[in-house]
N, C-alpha and C. Protein backbone atom coordinates (compact mmCIF):
# COMPACT_ATOMS: atom_id res chain seq x y z
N UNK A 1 0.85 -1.17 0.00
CA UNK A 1 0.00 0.00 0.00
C UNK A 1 0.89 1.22 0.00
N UNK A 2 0.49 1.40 -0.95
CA UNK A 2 1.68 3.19 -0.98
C UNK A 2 0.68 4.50 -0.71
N UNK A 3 1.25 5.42 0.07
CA UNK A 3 0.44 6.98 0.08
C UNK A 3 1.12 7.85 -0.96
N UNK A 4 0.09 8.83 -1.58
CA UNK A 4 0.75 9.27 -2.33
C UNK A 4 0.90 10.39 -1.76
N UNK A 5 1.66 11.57 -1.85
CA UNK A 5 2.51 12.46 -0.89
C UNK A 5 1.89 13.33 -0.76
N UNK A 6 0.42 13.43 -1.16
CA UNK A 6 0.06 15.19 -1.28
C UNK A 6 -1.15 14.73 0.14
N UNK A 7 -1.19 13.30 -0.13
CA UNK A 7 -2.17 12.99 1.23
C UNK A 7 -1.59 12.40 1.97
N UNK A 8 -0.10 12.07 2.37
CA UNK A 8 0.78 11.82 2.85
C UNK A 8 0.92 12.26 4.54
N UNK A 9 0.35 13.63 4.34
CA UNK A 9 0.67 14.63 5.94
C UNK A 9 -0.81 14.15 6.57
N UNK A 10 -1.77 14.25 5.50
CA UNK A 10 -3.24 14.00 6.41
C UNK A 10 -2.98 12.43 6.62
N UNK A 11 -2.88 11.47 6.78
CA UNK A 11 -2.77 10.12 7.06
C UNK A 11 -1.94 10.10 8.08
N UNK A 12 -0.41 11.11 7.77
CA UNK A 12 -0.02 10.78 8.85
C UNK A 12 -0.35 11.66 10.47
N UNK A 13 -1.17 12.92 10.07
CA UNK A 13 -2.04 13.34 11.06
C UNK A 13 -2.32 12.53 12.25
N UNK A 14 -3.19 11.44 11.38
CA UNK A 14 -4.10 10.51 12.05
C UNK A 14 -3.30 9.73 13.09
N UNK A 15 -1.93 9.77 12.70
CA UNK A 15 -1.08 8.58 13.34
C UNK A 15 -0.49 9.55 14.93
N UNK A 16 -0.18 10.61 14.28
CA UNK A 16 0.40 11.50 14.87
C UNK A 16 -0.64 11.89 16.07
N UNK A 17 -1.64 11.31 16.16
CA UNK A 17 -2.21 11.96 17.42
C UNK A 17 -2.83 10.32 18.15
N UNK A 18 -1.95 9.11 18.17
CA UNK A 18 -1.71 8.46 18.81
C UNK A 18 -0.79 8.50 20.11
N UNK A 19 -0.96 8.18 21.25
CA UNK A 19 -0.87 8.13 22.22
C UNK A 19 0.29 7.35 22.18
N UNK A 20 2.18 7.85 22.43
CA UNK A 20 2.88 6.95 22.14
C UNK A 20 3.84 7.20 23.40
N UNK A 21 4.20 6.86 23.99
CA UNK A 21 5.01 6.58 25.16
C UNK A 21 6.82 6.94 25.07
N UNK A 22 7.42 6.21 23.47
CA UNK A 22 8.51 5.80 23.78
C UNK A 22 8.88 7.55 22.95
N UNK A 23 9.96 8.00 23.17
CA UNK A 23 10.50 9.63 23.02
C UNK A 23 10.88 9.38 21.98
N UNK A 24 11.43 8.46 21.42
CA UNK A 24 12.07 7.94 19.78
C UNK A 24 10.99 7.68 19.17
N UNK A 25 9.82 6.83 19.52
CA UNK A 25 8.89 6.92 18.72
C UNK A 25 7.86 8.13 18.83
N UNK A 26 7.99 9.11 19.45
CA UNK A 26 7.26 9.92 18.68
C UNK A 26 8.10 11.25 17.95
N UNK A 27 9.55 10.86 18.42
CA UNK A 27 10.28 11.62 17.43
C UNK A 27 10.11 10.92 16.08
N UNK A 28 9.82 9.71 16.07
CA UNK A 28 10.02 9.35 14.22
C UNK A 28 8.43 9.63 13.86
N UNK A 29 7.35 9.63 14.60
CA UNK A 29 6.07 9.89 14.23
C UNK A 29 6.39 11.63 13.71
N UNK A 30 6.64 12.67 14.75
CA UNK A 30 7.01 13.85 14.26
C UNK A 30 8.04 13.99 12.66
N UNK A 31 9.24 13.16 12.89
CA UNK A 31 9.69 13.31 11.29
C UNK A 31 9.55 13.11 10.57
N UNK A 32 8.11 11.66 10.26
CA UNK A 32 7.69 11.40 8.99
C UNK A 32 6.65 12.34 9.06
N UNK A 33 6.24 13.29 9.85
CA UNK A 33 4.97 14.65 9.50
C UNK A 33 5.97 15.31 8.99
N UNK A 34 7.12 15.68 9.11
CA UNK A 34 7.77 16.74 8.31
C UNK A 34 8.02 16.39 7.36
N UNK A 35 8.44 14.71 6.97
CA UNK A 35 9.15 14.63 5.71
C UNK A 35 7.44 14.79 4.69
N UNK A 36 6.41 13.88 4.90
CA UNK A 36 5.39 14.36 4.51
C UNK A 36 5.08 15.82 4.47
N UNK A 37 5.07 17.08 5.32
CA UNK A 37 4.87 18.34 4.70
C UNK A 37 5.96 18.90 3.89
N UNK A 38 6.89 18.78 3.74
CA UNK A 38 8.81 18.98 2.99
C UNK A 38 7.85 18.53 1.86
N UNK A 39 7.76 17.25 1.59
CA UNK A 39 7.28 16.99 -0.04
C UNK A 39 6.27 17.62 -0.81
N UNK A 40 5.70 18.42 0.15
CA UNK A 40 3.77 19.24 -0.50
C UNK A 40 4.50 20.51 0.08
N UNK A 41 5.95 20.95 0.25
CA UNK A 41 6.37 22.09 0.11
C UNK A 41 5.88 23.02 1.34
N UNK A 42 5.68 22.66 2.39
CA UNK A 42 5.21 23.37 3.50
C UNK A 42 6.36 23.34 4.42
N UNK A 43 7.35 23.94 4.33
CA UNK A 43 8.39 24.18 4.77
C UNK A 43 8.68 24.69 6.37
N UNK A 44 7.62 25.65 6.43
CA UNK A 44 7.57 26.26 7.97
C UNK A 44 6.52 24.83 8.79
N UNK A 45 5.42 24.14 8.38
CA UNK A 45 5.23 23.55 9.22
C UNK A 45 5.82 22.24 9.20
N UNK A 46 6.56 21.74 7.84
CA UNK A 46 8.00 20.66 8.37
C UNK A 46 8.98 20.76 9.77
N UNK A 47 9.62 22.29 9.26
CA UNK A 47 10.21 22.93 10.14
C UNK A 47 9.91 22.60 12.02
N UNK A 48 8.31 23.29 11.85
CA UNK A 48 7.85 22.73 13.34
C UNK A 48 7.80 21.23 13.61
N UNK A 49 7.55 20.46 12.40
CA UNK A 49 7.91 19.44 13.11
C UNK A 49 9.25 18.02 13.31
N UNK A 50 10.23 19.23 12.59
CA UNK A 50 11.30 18.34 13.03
C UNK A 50 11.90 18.90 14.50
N UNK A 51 11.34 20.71 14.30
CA UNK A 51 11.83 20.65 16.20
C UNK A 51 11.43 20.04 17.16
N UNK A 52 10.19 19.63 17.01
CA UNK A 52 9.23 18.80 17.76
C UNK A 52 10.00 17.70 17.48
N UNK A 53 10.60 16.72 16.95
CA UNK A 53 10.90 15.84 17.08
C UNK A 53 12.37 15.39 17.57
N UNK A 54 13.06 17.08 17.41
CA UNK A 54 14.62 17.36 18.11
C UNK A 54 14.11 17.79 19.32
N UNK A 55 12.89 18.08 19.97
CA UNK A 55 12.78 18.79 21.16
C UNK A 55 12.50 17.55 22.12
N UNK A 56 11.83 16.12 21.18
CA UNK A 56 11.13 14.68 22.82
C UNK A 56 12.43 13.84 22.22
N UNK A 57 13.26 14.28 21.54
CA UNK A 57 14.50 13.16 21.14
C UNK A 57 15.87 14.40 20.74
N UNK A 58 16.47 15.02 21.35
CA UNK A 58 17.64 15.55 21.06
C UNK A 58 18.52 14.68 20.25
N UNK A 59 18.89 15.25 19.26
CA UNK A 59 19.86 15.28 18.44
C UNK A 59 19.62 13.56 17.09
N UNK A 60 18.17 13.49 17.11
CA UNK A 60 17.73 12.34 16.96
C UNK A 60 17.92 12.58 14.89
N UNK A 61 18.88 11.39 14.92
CA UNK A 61 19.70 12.05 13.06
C UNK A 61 18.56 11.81 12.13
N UNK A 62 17.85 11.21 11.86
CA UNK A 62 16.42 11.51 10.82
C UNK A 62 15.93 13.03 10.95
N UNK A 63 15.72 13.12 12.33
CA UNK A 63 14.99 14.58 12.10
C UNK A 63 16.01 15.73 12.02
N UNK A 64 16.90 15.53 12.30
CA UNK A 64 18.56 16.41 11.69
C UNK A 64 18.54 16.41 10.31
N UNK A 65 18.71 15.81 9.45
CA UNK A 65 18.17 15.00 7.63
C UNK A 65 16.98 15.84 7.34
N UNK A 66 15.98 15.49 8.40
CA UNK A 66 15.12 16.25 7.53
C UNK A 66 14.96 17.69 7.77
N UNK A 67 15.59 18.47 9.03
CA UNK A 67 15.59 19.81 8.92
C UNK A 67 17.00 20.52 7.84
N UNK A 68 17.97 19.30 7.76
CA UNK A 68 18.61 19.87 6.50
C UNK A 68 17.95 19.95 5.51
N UNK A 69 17.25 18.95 4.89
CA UNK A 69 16.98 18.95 3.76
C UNK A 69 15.81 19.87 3.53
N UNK A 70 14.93 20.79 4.63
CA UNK A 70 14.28 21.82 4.83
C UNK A 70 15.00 23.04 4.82
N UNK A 71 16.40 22.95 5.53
CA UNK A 71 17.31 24.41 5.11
C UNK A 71 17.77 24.36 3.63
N UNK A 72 18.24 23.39 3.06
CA UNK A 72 18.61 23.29 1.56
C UNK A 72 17.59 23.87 0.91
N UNK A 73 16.51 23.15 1.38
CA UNK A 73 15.22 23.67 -0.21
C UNK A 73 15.39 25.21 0.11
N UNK A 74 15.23 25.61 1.29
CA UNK A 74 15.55 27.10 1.31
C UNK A 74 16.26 27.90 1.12
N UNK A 75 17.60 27.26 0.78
CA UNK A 75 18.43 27.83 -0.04
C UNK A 75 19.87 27.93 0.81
N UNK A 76 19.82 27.28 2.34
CA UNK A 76 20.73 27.21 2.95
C UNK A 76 21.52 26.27 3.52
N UNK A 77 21.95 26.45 2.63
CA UNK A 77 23.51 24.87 2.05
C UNK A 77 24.37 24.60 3.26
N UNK A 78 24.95 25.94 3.76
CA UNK A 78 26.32 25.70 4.89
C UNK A 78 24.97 25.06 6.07
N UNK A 79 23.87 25.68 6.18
CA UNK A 79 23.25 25.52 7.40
C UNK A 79 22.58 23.95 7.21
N UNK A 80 22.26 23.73 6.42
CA UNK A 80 21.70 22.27 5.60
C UNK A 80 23.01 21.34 5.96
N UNK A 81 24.17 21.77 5.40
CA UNK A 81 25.23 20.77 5.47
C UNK A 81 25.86 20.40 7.16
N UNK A 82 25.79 21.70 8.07
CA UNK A 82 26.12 20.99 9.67
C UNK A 82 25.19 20.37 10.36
N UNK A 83 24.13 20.62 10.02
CA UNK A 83 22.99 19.69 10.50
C UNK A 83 23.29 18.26 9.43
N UNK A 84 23.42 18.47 8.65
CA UNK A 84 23.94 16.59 8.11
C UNK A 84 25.31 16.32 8.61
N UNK A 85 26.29 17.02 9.23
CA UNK A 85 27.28 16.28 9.67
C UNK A 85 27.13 16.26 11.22
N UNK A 86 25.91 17.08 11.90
CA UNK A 86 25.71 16.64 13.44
C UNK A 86 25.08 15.12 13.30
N UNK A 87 24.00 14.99 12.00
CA UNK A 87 23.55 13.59 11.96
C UNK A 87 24.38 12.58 11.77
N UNK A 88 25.54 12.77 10.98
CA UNK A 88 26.28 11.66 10.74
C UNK A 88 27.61 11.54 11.47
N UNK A 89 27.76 12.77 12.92
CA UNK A 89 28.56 12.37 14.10
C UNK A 89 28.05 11.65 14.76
N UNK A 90 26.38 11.53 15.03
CA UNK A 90 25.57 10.51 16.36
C UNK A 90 25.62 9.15 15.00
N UNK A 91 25.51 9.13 13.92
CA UNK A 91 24.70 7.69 12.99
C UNK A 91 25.95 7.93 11.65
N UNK A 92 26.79 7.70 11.55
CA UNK A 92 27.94 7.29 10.46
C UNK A 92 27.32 6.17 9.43
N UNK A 93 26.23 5.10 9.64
CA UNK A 93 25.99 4.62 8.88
C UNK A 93 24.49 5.23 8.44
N UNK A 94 24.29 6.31 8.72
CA UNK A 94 22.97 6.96 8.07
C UNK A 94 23.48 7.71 6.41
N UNK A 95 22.88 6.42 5.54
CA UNK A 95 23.11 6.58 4.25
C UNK A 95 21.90 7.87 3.98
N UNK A 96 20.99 8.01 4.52
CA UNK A 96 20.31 9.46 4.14
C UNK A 96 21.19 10.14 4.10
N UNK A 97 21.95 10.60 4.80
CA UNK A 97 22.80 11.63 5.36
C UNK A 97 23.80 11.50 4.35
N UNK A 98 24.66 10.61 3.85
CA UNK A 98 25.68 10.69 2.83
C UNK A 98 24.92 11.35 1.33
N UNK A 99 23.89 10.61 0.86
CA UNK A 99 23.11 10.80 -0.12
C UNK A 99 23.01 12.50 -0.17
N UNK A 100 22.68 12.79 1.04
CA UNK A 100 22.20 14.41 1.78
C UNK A 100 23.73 15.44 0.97
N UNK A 101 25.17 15.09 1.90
CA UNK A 101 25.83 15.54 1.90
C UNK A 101 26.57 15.80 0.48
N UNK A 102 26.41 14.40 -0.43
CA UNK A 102 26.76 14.36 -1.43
C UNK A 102 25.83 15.33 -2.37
N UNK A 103 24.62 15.27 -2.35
CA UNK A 103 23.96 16.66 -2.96
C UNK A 103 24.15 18.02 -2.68
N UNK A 104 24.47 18.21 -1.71
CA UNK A 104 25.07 19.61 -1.09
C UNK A 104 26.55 20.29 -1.71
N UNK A 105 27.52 18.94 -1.49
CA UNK A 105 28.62 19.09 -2.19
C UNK A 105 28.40 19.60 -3.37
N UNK A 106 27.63 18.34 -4.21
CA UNK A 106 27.56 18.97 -5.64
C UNK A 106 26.73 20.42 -5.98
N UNK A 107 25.80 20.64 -5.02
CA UNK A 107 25.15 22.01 -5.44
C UNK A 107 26.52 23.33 -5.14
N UNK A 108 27.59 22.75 -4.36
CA UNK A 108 28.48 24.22 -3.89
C UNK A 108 29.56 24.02 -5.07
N UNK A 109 29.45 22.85 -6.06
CA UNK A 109 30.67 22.76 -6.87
C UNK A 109 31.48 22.13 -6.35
N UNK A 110 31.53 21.11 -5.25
CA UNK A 110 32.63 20.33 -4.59
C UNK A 110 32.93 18.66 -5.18
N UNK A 111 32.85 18.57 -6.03
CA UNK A 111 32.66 17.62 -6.59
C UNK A 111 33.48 16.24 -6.23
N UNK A 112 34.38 16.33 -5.72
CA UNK A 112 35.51 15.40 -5.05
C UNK A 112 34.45 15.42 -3.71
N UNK A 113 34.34 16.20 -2.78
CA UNK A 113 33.51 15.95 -1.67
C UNK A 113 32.08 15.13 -2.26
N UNK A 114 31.82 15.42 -3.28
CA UNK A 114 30.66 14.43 -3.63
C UNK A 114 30.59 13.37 -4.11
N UNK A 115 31.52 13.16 -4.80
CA UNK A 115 31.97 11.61 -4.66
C UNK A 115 32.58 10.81 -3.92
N UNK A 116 32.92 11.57 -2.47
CA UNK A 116 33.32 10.67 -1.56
C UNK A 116 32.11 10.42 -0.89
N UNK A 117 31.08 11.48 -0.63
CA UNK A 117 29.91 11.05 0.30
C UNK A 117 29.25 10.02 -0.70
N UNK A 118 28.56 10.04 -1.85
CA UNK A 118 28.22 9.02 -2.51
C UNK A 118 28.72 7.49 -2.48
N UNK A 119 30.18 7.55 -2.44
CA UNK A 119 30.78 6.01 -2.02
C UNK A 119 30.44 5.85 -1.03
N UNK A 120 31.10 7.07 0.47
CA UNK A 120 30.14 6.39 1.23
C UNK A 120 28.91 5.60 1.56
N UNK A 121 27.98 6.66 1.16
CA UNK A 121 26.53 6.14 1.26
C UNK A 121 26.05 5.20 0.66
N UNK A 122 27.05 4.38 -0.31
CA UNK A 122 26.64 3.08 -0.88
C UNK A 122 27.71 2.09 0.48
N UNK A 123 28.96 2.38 1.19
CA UNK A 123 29.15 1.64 1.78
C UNK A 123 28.39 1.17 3.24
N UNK A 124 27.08 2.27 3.26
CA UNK A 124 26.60 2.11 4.30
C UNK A 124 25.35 0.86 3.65
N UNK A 125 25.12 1.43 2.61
CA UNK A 125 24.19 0.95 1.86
C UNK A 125 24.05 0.61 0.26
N UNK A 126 24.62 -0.63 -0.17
CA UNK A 126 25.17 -1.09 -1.12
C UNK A 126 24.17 -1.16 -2.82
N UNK A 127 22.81 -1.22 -2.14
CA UNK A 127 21.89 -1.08 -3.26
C UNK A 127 20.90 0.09 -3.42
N UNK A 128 21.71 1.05 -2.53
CA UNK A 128 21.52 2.48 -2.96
C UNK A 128 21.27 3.26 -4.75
N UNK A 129 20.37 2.80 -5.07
CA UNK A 129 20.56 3.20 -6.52
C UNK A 129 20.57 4.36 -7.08
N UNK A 130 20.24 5.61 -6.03
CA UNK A 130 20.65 7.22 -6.18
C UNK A 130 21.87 7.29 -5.91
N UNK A 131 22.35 6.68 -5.09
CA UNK A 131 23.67 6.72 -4.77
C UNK A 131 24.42 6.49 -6.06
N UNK A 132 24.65 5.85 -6.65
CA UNK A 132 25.05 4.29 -7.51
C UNK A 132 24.67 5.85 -8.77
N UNK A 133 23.60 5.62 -9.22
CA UNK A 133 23.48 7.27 -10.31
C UNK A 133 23.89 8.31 -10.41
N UNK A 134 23.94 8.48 -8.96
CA UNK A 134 24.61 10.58 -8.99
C UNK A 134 26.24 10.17 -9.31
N UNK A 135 26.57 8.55 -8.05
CA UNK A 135 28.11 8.80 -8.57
C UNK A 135 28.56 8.33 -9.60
N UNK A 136 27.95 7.61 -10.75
CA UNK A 136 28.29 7.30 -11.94
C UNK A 136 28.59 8.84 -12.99
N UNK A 137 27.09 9.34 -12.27
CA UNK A 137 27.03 10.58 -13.47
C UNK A 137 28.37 11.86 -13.37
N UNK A 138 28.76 11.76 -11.65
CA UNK A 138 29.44 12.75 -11.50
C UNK A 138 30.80 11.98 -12.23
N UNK A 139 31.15 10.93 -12.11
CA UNK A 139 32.55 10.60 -12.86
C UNK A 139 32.62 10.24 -14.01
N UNK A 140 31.26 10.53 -14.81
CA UNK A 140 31.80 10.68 -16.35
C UNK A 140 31.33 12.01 -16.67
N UNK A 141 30.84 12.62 -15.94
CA UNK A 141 31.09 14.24 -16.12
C UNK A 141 32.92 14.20 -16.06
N UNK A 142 33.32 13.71 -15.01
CA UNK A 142 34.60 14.30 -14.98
C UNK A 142 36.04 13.53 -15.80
N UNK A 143 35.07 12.61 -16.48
CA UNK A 143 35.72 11.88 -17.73
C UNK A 143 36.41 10.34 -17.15
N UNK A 144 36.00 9.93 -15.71
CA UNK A 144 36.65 8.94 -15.00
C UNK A 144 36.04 7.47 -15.48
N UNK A 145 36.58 7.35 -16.84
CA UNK A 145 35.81 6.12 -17.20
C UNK A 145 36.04 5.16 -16.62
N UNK A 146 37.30 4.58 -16.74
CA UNK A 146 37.26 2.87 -15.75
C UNK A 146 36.69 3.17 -14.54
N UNK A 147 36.64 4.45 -13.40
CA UNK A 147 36.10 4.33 -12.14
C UNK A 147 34.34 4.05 -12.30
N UNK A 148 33.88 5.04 -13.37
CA UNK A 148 32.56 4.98 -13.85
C UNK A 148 32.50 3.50 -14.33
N UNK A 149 32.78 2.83 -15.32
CA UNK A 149 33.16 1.18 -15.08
C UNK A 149 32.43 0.68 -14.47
N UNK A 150 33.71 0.53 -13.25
CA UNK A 150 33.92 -0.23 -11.76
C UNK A 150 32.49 0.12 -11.12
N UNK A 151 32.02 1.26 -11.18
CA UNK A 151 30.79 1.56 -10.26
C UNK A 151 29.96 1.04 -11.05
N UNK A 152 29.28 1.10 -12.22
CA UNK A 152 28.29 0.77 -13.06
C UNK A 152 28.18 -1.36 -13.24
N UNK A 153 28.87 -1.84 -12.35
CA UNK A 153 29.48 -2.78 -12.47
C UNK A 153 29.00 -3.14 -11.47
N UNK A 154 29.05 -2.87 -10.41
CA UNK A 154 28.40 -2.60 -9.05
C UNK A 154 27.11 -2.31 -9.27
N UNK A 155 26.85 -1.37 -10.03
CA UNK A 155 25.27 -1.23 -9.73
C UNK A 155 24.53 -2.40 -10.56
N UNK A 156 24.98 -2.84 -11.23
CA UNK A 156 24.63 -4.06 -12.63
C UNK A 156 23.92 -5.22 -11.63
N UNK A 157 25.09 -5.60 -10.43
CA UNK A 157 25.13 -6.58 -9.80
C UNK A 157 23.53 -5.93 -8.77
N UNK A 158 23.36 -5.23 -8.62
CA UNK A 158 22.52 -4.57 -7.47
C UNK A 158 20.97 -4.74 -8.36
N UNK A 159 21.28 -3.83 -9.67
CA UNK A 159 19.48 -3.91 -10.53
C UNK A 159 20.30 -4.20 -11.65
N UNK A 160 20.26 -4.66 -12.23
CA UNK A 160 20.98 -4.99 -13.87
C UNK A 160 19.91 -4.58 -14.76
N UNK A 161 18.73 -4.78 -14.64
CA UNK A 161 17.81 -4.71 -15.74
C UNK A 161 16.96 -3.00 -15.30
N UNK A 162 17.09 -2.47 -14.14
CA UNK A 162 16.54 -1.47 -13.68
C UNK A 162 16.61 -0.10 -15.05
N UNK A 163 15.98 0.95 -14.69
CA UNK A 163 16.22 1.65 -16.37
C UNK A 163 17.46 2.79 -15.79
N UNK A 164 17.38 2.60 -14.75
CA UNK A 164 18.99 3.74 -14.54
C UNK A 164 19.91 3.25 -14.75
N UNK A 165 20.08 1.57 -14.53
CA UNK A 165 21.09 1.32 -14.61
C UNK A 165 21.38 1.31 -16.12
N UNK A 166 20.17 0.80 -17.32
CA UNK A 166 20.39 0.65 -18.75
C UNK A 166 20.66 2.41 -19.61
N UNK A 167 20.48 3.19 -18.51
CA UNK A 167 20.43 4.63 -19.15
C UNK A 167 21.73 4.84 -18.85
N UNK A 168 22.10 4.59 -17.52
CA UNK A 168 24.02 4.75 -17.41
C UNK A 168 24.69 3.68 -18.57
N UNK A 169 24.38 2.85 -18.39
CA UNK A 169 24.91 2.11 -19.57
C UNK A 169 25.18 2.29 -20.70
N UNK A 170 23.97 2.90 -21.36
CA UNK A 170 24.05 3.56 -22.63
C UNK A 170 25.19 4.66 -22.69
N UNK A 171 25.14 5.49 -21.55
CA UNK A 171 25.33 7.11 -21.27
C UNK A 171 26.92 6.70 -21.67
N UNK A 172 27.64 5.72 -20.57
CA UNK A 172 29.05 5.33 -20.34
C UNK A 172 29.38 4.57 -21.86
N UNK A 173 28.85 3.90 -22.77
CA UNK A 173 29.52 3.36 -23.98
C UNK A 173 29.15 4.34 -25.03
N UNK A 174 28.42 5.90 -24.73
CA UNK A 174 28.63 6.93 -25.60
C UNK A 174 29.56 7.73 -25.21
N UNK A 175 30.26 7.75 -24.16
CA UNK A 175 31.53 8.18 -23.81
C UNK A 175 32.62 7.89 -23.67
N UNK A 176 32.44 6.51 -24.11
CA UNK A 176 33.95 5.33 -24.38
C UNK A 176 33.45 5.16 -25.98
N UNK A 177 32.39 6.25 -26.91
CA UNK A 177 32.37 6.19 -28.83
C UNK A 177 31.92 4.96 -28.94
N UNK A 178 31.50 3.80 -27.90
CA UNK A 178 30.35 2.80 -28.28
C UNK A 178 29.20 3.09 -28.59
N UNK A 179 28.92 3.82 -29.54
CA UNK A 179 27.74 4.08 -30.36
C UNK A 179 26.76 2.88 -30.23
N UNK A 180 27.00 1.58 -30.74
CA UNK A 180 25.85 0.98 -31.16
C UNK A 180 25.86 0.18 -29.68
N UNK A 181 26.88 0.27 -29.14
CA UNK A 181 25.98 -0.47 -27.97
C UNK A 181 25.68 0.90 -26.81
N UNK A 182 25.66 2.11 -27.22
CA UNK A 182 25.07 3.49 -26.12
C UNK A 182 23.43 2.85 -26.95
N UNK A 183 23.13 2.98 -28.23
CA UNK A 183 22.09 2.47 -28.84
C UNK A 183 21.12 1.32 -28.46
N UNK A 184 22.20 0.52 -28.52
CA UNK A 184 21.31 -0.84 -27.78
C UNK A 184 20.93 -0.85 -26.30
N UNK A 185 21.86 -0.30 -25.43
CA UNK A 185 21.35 0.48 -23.78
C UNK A 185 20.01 1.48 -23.97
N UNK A 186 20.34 2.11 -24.65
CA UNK A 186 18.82 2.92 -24.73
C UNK A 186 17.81 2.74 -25.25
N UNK A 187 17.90 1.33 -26.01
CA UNK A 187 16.87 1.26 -26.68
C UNK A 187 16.38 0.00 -25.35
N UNK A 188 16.94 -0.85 -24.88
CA UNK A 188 16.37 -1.12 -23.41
C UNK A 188 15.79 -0.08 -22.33
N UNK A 189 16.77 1.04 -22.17
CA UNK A 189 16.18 1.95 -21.56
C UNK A 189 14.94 2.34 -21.36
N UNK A 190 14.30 2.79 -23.02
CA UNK A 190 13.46 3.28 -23.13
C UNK A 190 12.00 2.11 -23.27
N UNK A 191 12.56 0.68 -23.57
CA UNK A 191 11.66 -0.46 -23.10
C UNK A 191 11.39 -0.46 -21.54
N UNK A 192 12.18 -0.01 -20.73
CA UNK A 192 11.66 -0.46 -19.37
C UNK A 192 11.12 0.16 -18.52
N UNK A 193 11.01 1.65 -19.57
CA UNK A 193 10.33 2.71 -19.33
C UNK A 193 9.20 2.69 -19.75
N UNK A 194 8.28 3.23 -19.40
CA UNK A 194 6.78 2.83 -20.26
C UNK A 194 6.40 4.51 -20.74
C-alpha cells in the first residue's frame, strides 16, 4: 500500500495523534509529519515538526536529515550541510545523510567531496541506486571512465535490468564512442520505461 505524498501529511495526522510513550517513537512519528509536509512544500510547518521531534528526542539524526533537507530547499547549504554532519557524528551509517551531503557538495561545486559522500553512502548501503546514479554521473562528467566502469558494475550486480542502470549504460559506452551499444542500452532503456 503506498500513500501518495500530497495525502501523505493528512494520514499521517491521524497517526500522529496516537498516544505513544517511547520519546524515539514519537520523534520518528514527528519526522515522517515533516518529511510528509517537505514533499507538499510546507516548509515552515516541516520545520515545526522536526523541532518537535529534536525537542522529545535531542539530536535524533532523521529529524537532523530532515531539517537539513528543509534548510537546503531554502536555499541554505552551509546551514543544511552541519545539520547533516551533526547527523552523521551521532549515525555514520545513516546513508540518508551521505546521499544528503553528497547533494550539497555537488550544489556548492565540490565535486571530489561528492563523490566521496556518494561512495560512502553506498558503503553504508550497497543497493543504494541514487547513490550508484549521482556517482556514476558525476565521474563521467569528470571523464573517469574505468572508475565509472567499476561503479556501473556494481550497480549491474545490485538492478541490472533497472532503467537507470540501462540509461548509465548507454550514457558510459557513448563516452567510451560505443555508439551501437550506447544504442542498444537505450533502446532497453526506453523499453523499461513505459
Amino acid at each position: 500500500f503506498v500513500l501518495d505524498f500530497w495525502h501523505a501529511a493528512e494520514h499521517l495526522e491521524e497517526f500522529a495523534k496516537v498516544a505513544l510513550t517511547s520519546p524515539e517513537a514519537k520523534a520518528d512519528v514527528q519526522t515522517s509529519l515533516g518529511r510528509a509536509r517537505l514533499a507538499t512544500g510546507k516548509l515552515e510547518d516541516a520545520g515545526s515538526d522536526f523541532a518537535a521531534a529534536l525537542a522529545t528526542q535531542p539530536g535524533y539524526p532523521p529529524a537532523l536529515i530532515g531539517e537539513a533537507r528543509r534548510k537546503a530547499a531554502a536555499g541554505d547549504l552551509p546551514g543544511a550541510l552541519a545539520l547533516v554532519e551533526a547527523a552523521l557524528a551521532k549515525d555514520p551509517a545513516l546513508t540518508e545523510g551521505w546521499d544528503l551531503k553528497g547533494d550539497i557538495a555537488g550544489a556548492q561545486a565540490q565535486r571530489g567531496d561528492a563523490i566521496t559522500s556518494f561512495r560512502k553512502a553506498l558503503e553504508t548501503k550497497p543497493n543504494d541506486l541514487q547513490a550508484h546514479y549521482k556517482l556514476i554521473s558525476l565521474l563521467l562528467q569528470d571523464n573517469k571512465l574505468d572508475e565509472a566502469n567499476k561503479q556501473l558494475a556494481a550497480m549491474k550486480k545490485v538492478a541490472p535490468k533497472h532503467p537507470s542502470t540501462l540509461f548509465l549504460q548507454g550514457l558510459l559506452a557513448y563516452h567510451e564512442k560505443n555508439f551501437v551499444a550506447a544504442r542498444d542500452a537505450i533502446q532497453l532503456h526506453l523499453k523499461a520505461v513505459p
